[in-house]
Structure formats: C-alpha cells, structure tokens
Protein backbone atom coordinates (compact mmCIF):
# COMPACT_ATOMS: atom_id res chain seq x y z
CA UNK A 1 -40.19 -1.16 -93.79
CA UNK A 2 -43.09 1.26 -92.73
CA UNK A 3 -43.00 -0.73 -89.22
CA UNK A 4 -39.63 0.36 -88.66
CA UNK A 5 -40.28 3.90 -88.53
CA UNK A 6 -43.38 4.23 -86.66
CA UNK A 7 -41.82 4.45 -83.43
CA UNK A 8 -39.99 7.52 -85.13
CA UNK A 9 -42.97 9.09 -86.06
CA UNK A 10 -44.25 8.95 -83.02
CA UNK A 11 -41.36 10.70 -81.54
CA UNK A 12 -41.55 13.32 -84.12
CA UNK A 13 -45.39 13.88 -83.65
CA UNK A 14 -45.04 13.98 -79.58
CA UNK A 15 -41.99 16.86 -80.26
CA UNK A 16 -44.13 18.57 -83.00
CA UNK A 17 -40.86 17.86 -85.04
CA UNK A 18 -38.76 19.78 -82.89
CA UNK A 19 -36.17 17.10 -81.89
CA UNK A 20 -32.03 17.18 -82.74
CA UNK A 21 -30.62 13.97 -84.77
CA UNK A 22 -28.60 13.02 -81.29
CA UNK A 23 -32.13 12.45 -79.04
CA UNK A 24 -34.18 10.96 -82.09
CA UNK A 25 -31.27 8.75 -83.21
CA UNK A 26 -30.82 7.99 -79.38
CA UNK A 27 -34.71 6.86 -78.68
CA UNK A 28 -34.00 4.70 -81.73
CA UNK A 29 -30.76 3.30 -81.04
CA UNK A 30 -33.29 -0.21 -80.25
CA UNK A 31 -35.20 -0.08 -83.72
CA UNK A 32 -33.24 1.18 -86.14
CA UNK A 33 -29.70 0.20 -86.92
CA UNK A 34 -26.69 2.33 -87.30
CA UNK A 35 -23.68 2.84 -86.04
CA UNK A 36 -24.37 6.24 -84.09
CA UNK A 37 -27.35 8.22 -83.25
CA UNK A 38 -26.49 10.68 -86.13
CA UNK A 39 -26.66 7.99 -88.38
CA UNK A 40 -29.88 6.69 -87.15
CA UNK A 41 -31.69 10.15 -87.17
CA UNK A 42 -30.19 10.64 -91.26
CA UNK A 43 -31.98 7.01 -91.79
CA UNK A 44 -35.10 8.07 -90.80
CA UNK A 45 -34.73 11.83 -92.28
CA UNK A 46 -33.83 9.90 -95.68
CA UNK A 47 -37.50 7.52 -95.33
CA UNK A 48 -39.89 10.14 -94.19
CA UNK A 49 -38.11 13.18 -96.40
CA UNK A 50 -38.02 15.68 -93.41
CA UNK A 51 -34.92 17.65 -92.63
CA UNK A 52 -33.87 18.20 -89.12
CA UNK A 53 -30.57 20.11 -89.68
CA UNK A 54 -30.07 22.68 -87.12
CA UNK A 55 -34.02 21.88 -85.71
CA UNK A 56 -34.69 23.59 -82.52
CA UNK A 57 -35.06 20.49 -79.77
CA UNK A 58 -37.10 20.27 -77.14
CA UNK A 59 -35.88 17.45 -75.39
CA UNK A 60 -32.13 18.48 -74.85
CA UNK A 61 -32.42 22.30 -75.91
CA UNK A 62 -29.77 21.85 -78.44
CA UNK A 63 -27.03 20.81 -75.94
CA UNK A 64 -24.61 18.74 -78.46
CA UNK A 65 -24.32 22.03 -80.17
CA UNK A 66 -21.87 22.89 -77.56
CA UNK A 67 -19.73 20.19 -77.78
CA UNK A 68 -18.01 22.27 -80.49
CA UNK A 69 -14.03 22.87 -81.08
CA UNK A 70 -14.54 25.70 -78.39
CA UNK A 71 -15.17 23.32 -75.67
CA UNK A 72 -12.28 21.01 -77.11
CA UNK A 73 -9.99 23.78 -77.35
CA UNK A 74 -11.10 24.55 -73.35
CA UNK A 75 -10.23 20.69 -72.59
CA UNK A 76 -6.55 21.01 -74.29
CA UNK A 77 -6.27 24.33 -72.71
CA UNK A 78 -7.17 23.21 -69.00
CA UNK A 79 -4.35 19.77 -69.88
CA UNK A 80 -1.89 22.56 -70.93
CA UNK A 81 -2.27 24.49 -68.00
CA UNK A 82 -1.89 22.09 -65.50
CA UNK A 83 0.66 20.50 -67.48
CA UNK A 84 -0.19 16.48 -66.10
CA UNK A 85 0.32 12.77 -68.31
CA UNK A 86 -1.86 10.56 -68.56
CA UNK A 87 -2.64 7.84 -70.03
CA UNK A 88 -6.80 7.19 -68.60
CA UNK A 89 -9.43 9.01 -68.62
CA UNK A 90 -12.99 9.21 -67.41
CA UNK A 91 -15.69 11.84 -68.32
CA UNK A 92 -18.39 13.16 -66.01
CA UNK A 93 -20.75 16.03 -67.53
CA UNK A 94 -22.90 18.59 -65.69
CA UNK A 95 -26.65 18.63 -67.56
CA UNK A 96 -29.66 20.61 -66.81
CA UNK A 97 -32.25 18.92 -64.59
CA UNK A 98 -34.60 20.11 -66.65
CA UNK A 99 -33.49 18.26 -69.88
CA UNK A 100 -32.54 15.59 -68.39
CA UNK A 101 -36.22 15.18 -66.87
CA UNK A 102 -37.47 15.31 -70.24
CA UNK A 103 -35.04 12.85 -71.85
CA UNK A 104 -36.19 10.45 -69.18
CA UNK A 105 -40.29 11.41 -69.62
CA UNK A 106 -39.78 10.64 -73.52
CA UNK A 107 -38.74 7.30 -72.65
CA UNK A 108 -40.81 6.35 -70.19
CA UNK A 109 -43.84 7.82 -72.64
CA UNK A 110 -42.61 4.98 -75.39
CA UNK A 111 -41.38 2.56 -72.97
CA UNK A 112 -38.13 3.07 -74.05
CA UNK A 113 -34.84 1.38 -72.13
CA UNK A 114 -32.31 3.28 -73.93
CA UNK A 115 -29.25 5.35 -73.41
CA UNK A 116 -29.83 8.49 -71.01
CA UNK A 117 -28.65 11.72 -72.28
CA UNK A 118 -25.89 12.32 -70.01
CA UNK A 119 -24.28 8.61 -71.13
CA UNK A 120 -24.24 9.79 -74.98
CA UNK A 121 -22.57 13.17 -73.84
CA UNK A 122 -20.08 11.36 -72.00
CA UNK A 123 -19.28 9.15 -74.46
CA UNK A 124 -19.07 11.39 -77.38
CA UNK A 125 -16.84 14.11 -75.24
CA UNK A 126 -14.89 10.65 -74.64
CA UNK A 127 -14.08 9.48 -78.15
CA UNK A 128 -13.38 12.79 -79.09
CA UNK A 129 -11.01 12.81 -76.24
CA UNK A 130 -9.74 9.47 -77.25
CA UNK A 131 -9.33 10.37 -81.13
CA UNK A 132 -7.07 13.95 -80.19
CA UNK A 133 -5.09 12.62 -77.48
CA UNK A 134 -4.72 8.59 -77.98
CA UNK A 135 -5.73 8.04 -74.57
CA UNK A 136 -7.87 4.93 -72.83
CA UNK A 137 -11.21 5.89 -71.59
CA UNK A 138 -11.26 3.69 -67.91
CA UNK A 139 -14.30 3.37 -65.84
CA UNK A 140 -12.75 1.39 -62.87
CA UNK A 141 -9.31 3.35 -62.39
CA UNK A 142 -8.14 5.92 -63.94
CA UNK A 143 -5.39 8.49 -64.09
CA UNK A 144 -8.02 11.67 -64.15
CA UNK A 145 -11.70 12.76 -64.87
CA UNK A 146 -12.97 15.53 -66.81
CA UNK A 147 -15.38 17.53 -65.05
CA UNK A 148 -17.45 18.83 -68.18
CA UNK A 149 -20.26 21.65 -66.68
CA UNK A 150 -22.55 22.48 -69.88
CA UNK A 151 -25.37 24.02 -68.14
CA UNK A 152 -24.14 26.94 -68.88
CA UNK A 153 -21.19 28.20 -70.78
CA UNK A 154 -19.07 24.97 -70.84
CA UNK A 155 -16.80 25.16 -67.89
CA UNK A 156 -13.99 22.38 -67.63
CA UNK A 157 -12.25 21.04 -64.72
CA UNK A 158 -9.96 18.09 -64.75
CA UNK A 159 -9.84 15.65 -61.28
CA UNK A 160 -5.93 14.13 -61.05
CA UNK A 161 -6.59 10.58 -59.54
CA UNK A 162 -4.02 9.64 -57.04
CA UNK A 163 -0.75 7.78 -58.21
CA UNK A 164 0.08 4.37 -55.94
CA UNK A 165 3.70 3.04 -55.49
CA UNK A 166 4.53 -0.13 -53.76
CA UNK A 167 7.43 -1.34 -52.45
CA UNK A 168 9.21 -2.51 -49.41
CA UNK A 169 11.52 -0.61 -46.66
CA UNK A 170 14.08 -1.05 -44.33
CA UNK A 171 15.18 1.04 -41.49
CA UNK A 172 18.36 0.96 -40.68
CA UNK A 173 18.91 3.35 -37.99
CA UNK A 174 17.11 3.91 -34.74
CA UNK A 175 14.86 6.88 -33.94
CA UNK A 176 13.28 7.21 -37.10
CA UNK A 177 9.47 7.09 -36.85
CA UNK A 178 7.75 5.31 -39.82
CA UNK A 179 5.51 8.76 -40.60
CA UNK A 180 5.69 12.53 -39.50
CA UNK A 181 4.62 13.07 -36.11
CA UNK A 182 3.36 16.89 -35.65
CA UNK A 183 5.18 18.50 -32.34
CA UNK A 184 3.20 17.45 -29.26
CA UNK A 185 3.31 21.19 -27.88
CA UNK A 186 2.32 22.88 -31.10
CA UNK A 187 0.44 20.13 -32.99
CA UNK A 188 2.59 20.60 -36.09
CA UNK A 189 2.07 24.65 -36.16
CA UNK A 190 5.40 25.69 -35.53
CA UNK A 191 6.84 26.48 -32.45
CA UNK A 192 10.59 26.96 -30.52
CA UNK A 193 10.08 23.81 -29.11
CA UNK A 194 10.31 22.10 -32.46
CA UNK A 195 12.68 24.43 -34.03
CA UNK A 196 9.47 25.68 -36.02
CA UNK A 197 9.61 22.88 -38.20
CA UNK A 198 6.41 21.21 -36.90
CA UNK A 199 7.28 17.92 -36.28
CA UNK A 200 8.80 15.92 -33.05
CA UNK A 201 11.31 14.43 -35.30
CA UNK A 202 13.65 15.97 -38.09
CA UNK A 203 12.93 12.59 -40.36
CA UNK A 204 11.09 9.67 -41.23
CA UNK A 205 10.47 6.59 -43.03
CA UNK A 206 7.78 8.61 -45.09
CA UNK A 207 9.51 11.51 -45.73
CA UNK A 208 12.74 10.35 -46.64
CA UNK A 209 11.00 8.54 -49.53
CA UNK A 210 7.91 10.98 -50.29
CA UNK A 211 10.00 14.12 -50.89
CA UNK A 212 11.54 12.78 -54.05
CA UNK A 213 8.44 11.37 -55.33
CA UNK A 214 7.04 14.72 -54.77
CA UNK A 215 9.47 16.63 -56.36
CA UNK A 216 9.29 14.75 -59.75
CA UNK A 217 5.64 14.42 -60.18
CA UNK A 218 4.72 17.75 -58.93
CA UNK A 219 2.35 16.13 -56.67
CA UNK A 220 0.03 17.91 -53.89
CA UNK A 221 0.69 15.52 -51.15
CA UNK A 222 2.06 11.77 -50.18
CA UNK A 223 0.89 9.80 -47.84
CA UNK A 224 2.19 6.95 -46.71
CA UNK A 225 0.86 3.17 -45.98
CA UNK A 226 2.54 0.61 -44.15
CA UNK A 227 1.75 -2.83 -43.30
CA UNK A 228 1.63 -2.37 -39.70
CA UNK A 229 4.91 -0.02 -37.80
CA UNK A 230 7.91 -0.48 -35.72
CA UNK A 231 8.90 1.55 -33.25
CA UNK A 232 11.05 4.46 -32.73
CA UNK A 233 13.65 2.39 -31.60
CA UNK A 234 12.96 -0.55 -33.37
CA UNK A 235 14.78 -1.55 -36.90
CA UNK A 236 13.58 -2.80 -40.04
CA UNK A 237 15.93 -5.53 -41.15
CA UNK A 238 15.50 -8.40 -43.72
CA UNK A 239 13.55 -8.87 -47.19
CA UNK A 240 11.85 -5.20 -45.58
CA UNK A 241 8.10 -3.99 -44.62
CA UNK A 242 5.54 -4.08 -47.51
CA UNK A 243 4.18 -0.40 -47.89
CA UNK A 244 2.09 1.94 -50.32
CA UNK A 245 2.80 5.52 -51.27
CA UNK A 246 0.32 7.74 -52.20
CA UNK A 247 0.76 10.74 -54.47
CA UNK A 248 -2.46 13.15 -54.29
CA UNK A 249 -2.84 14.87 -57.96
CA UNK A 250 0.61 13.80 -59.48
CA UNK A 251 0.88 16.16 -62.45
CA UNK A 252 3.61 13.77 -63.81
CA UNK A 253 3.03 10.05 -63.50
CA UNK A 254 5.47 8.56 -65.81
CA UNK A 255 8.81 7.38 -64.04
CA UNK A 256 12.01 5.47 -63.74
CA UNK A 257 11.26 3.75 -60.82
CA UNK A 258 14.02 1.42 -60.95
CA UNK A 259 16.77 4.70 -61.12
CA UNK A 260 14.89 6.91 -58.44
CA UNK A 261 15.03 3.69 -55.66
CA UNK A 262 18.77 3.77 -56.76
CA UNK A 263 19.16 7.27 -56.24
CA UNK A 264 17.08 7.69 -52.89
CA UNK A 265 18.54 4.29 -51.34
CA UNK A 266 21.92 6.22 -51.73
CA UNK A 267 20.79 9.74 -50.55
CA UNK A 268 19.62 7.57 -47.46
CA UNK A 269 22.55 5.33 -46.95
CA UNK A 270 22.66 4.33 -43.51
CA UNK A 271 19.38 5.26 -42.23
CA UNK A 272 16.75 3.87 -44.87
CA UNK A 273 16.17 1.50 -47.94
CA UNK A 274 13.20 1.11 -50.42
CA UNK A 275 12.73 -1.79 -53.00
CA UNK A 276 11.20 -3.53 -55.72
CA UNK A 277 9.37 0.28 -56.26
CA UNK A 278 6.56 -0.11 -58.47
CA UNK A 279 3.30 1.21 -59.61
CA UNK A 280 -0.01 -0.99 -58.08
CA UNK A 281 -3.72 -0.19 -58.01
CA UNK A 282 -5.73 2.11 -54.92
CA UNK A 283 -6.95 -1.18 -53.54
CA UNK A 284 -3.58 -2.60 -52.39
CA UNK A 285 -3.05 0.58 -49.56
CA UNK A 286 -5.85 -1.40 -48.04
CA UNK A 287 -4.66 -4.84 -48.46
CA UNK A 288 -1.40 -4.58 -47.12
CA UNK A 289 -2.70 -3.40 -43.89
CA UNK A 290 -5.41 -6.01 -43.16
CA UNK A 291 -3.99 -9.05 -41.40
CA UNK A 292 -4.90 -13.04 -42.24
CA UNK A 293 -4.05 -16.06 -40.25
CA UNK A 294 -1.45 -16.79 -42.24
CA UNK A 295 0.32 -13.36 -41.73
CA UNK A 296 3.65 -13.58 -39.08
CA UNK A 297 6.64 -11.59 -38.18
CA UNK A 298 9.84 -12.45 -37.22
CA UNK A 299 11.47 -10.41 -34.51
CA UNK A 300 15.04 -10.11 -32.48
CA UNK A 301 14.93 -8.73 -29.32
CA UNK A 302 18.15 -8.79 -26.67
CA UNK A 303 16.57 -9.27 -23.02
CA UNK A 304 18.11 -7.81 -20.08
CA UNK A 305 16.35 -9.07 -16.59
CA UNK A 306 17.24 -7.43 -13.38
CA UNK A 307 19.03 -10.50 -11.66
CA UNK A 308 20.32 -13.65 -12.79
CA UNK A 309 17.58 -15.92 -13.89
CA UNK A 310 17.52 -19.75 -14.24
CA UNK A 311 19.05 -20.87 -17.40
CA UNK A 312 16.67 -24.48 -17.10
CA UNK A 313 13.72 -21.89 -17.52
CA UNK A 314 14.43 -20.69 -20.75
CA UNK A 315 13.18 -23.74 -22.51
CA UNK A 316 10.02 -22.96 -21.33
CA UNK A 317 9.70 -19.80 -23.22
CA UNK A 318 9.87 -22.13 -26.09
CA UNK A 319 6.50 -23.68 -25.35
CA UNK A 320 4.79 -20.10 -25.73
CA UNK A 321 1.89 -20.28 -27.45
CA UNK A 322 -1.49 -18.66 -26.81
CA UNK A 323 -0.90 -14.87 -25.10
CA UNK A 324 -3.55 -12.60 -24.01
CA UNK A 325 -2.70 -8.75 -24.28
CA UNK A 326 -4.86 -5.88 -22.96
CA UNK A 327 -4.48 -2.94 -25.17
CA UNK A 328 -0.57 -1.86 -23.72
CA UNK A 329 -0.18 1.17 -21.70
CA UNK A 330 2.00 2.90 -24.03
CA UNK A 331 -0.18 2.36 -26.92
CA UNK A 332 -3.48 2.97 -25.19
CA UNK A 333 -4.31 6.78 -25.72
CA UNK A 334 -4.64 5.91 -29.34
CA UNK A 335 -5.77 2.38 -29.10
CA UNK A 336 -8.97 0.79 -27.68
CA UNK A 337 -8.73 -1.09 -24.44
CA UNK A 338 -9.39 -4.61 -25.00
CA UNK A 339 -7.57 -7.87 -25.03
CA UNK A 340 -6.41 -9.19 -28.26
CA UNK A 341 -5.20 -12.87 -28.60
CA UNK A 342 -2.05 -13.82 -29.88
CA UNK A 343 0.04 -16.84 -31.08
CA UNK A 344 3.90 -17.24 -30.97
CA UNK A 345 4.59 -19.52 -33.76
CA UNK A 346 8.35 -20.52 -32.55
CA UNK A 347 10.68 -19.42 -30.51
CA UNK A 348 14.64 -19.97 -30.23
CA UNK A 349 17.06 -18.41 -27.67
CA UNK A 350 20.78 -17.63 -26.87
CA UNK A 351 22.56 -17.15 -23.64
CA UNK A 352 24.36 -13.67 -23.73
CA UNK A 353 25.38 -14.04 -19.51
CA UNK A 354 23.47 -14.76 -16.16
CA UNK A 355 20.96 -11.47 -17.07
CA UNK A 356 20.96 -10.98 -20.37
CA UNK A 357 20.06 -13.27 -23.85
CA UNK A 358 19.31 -13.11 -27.30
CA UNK A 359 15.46 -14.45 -28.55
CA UNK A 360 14.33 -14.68 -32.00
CA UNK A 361 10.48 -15.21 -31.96
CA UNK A 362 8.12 -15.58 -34.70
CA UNK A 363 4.51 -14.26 -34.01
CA UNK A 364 0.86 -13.46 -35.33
CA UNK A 365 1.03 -10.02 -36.62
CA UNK A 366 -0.07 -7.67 -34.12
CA UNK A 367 1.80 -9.35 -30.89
CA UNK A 368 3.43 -6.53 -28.65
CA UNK A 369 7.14 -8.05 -28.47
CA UNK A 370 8.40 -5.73 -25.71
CA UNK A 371 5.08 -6.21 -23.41
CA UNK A 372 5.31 -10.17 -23.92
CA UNK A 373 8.88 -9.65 -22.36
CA UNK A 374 7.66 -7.36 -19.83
CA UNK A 375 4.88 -8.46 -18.92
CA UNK A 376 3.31 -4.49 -19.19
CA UNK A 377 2.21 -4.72 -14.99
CA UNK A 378 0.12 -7.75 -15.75
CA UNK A 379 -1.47 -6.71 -18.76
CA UNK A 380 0.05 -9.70 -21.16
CA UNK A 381 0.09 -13.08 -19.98
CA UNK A 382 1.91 -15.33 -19.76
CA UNK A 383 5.29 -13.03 -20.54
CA UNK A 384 8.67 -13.64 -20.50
CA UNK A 385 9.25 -12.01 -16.91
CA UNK A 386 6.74 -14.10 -15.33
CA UNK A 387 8.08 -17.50 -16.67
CA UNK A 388 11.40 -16.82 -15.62
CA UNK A 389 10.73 -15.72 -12.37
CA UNK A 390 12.68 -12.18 -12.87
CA UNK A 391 11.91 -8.26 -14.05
CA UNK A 392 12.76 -8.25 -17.84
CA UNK A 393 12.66 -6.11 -20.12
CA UNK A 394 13.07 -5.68 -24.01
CA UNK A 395 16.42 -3.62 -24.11
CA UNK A 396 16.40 -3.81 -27.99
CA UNK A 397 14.34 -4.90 -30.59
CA UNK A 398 14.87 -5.43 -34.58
CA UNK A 399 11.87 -6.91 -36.84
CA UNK A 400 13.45 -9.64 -39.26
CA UNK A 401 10.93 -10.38 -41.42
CA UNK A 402 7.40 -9.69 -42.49
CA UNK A 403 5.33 -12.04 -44.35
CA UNK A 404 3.75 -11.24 -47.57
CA UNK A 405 -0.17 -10.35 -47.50
C-alpha cells in the first residue's frame, strides 16, 4: 500500500504541500485509481491524513476555483444572448503560460505522461456543459465551440460552426447566373449602372435559394457550392446539379427541410428548383466539386452553321473522342491558359434542316460544349465546325444530366 503513495509524496514534498486536489489527483490519474482527479487527491488525503481543502496551489494558482456557477451562469448567459440550437459542442480554454509551464515541468520532473492541465479544464467545463444542457461534446464536427478565457476574469465567447445543406438544382430559365456576380463598373459597391443594387444581375441560382435559408436560421452569410456551372444562357434540366449551401453562424439549425424546398420550389416556379434538401458534413462542399474519371455530363445543344453542310458528315461527329482545348477565350481572364484533354463518351444527332440540328453529347466533366462546336479560332480540336467543313456555332445549350460524385 505504502508503494502506492510514494509518487504522491513526492509531489507533495516538491510543492511544499501547496498543490489543489485537481493537479495532485491529475499527476496520479496513472497510480492511483479513481474515477476523477478529486477522487484520487481525497484517496491519498484519507492515507497520509493531510487536508488540502482550499490549499493554495502552486502549479495551477487555484484556477478550477473559477470554474464556479459564475462562469456557468456567463456560458447560459452568452447561449441566451445569441439565442442559437445546438446540439454539439466543443470546448477550447484560454490558460496562463505560466501555469501551464509548470504543469508540464511537474511532469517532466516525475516522468509523468499524463493529462495536461488545459485537457482536464476542457473536459470538466464539458461535462458540466453536457449535464445542464443535454448536449454531445464532438471533437471532429460540431455545431459550436466555447471560447473559455480564464486568465483573467473568465470571459466567454461562443464560435457558431457553419451549417451544410445539400441538394440538387435545376434552372429553368435562361439568364440566371449560378452565384451573384458584383457589377463590373462598381465591383458590387453600388452604382446607377446597376440600379445600386451591386450586382450585374437582379437573381441567381444562389440567391434564390440562400435568402430563405437565411431568413430562418438567422445566419451571417451563405455561400454557395456547385459541382461545376452552366452558363448564363445555359439550363439545368434533368435529375439537377449536385450543390452545397453554406450557412456562416446559423443561430437556428433545426429545420423542415422537406416543407422549405416545397415552399421555395413554388416561390421560384418557372425559373428554379431545389431537391432532396438535406443536412451533410463540411467535407462534401469539397467533394462535389472535385472531378473522377468516372464523372460525365450529358448536354443538348441545337447547332446552327452558316451554310448548308453535308448531311454524310454528321456521322463522323459520332466518332469524337479525344479533344484538346486551350483554356477558351471567354473563360480565360479567370482561367489559366493551358490545354486540358477531354473525352466525348457518345454522341447522337438529329437533322433540324440543311443548317441547323439537334446533338445530344455525353462528355468528361469539364469539356467546353459551345467551343467543341465552334471550334473557339482553333483553340479546340477537332470541333464540330472543322469536321463538317462549315462555321458553327452553339445557338443553345441545356445540360441534361450530371453524374453523381
């Protein structure tokens, strides 16, 4: 039995006896049993008759005194103010160099691999959090993280992790961007060119979604992820494009998905439609966007050429496979220059007159459809124009499908 408490007499003889039950118990937590550090420090209290309620500590300067009802009544008052749900939680605490430095020399003095100081005050603040509230303490995701700052006078601040909702659109009406482009003359200041709005165009995929989530959870900002974008003048059609939403400091997180996507998709009739709305983790906003072999789209597009072509050459365009496109011309202030190759997976086509037909085309993701009809002065090859001998050019263009990632 004696064995078992010579490590805490060490402790006690290295302190002078000036240690708190939390950083004895916590230097014992490998030697003595219990099932807190309390619990431990009573143990040893109980063998060696001391008494070490209310002892001045060295070590940690008393700092679990303040985790007191005052700094609990702080935590519910900062929750109350900003009036958010949750239902996860993570706590991060602010501690003294200085005590910290001398937690850590105690251990290293004993050899001691133990829990650090600013662990046990995070998980204490946690179960008490947990025990008031009935909430999950997270480490990987979480809906928000207390700040705690006990150098001083405790100070609490409460971090509202992002909320992510993913779904899939449709655009049904042409000249709707996907996101809000600021005004080209004022850069989204204001101006008379824009009507002082800010933005080139009155609407967009984003925001005819975003405002409503905004609205309801009281959120900062939404931003919006798609996998990959249409034009302007492009539609949306089919099963829809996979995309994530993302609410910066949601106060409320809880909602009906399944009744707001009802109620937007009819607020939007005609121009846009969101479904199968649900909530998914941070990581997918970066999986949606990153392409795979296995990743295609399916496209319409109604070409017009600028005199008759031969009708016998169209079945060539049927043997496309491998196209090489430099960075296009309309795309390359914002994109690098480089060629990218392409695949068309199939191709099918029907004869509207002597200038104009219908092709449906399945591709890689990432194929420019209107510069593989064009041709884009040379810049993808081969193209449409090319093979048939004639200027064409992509008069209108509708995405059909995009494949799951």
């Amino acid at each position: 039995m004696d064995n078992m408490y010579d490590l805490a007499k060490q402790i006690l003889d290295e302190t002078d006896g000036k240690i708190c039950k939390n950083c004895l118990g916590r230097k014992l937590s490998k030697t003595i049993e219990g099932s807190n550090n309390i619990e431990r420090a009573d143990k040893v209290c109980e063998e060696l008759k001391i008494n070490l309620d209310n002892a001045e500590c060295v070590v940690c300067d008393n700092l679990f005194d303040k985790l007191d009802e005052d700094l609990y009544k702080k935590i519910d008052d900062k929750i109350n103010e900003l009036g958010i749900e949750f239902d996860t939680f993570l706590v991060g605490s602010k501690i003294s160099k200085d005590i910290q430095e001398r937690d850590e020399e105690l251990s290293e003095k004993f050899d001691l691999t133990v829990e650090t100081i600013k662990k046990e005050v995070n998980r204490l603040i946690g179960l008490e959090i947990w025990e008031r509230y009935d909430k999950e303490a997270e480490f990987e995701s979480q809906d928000i993280v207390f700040s705690i700052d006990l150098i001083d006078d405790p100070k609490v601040r409460i971090q509202i992790n992002p909320l992510y909702v993913e779904g899939k659109y449709n655009k049904l009406k042409r000249g709707i961007p996907q996101t809000k482009w600021p005004c080209t003359k004022c850069k989204g200041r204001g101006c008379e060119e824009c009507n002082f709005t800010g933005k080139q165009y009155p609407e967009s995929v984003e925001e005819l979604i975003s405002e409503h989530f905004l609205k309801l959870t009281q959120g900062r900002e939404a931003k919006f992820h798609g996998a990959g974008r249409e034009d302007i003048d492009v539609l949306m059609l089919g099963s829809g494009r996979p995309f994530v939403l993302e609410i910066k400091e949601p106060k409320i997180r809880k909602l009906d998905l399944a009744k707001l996507e009802e109620e937007i998709n009819k607020i939007n009739e005609g121009k846009t439609s969101y479904h199968n709305l649900h909530v998914c983790e941070r990581r997918r906003k970066a999986e949606i966007k990153q392409s795979s072999p296995d990743t295609y789209k399916v496209y319409n597009a109604l070409v017009r050429c600028d005199e008759s072509f031969d009708k016998d050459k169209l079945e060539e365009l049927t043997k496309l496979n491998e196209i090489h496109q430099q960075t296009p011309l309309r795309v390359l202030r914002r994109r690098a220059d480089k060629v990218r190759v392409k695949h068309v997976l199939d191709l099918t086509y029907d004869v509207i007159d002597d200038k104009t037909f219908n092709m449906r085309i399945k591709t890689e993701g990432g194929l420019y459809i209107k510069e593989l009809i064009s041709g884009d002065d040379g810049r993808s090859h081969p193209n449409v124009g090319e093979i048939l001998g004639v200027n064409a050019i992509c008069e209108q263009l509708d995405v059909i499908e995009v494949s799951e990632k």
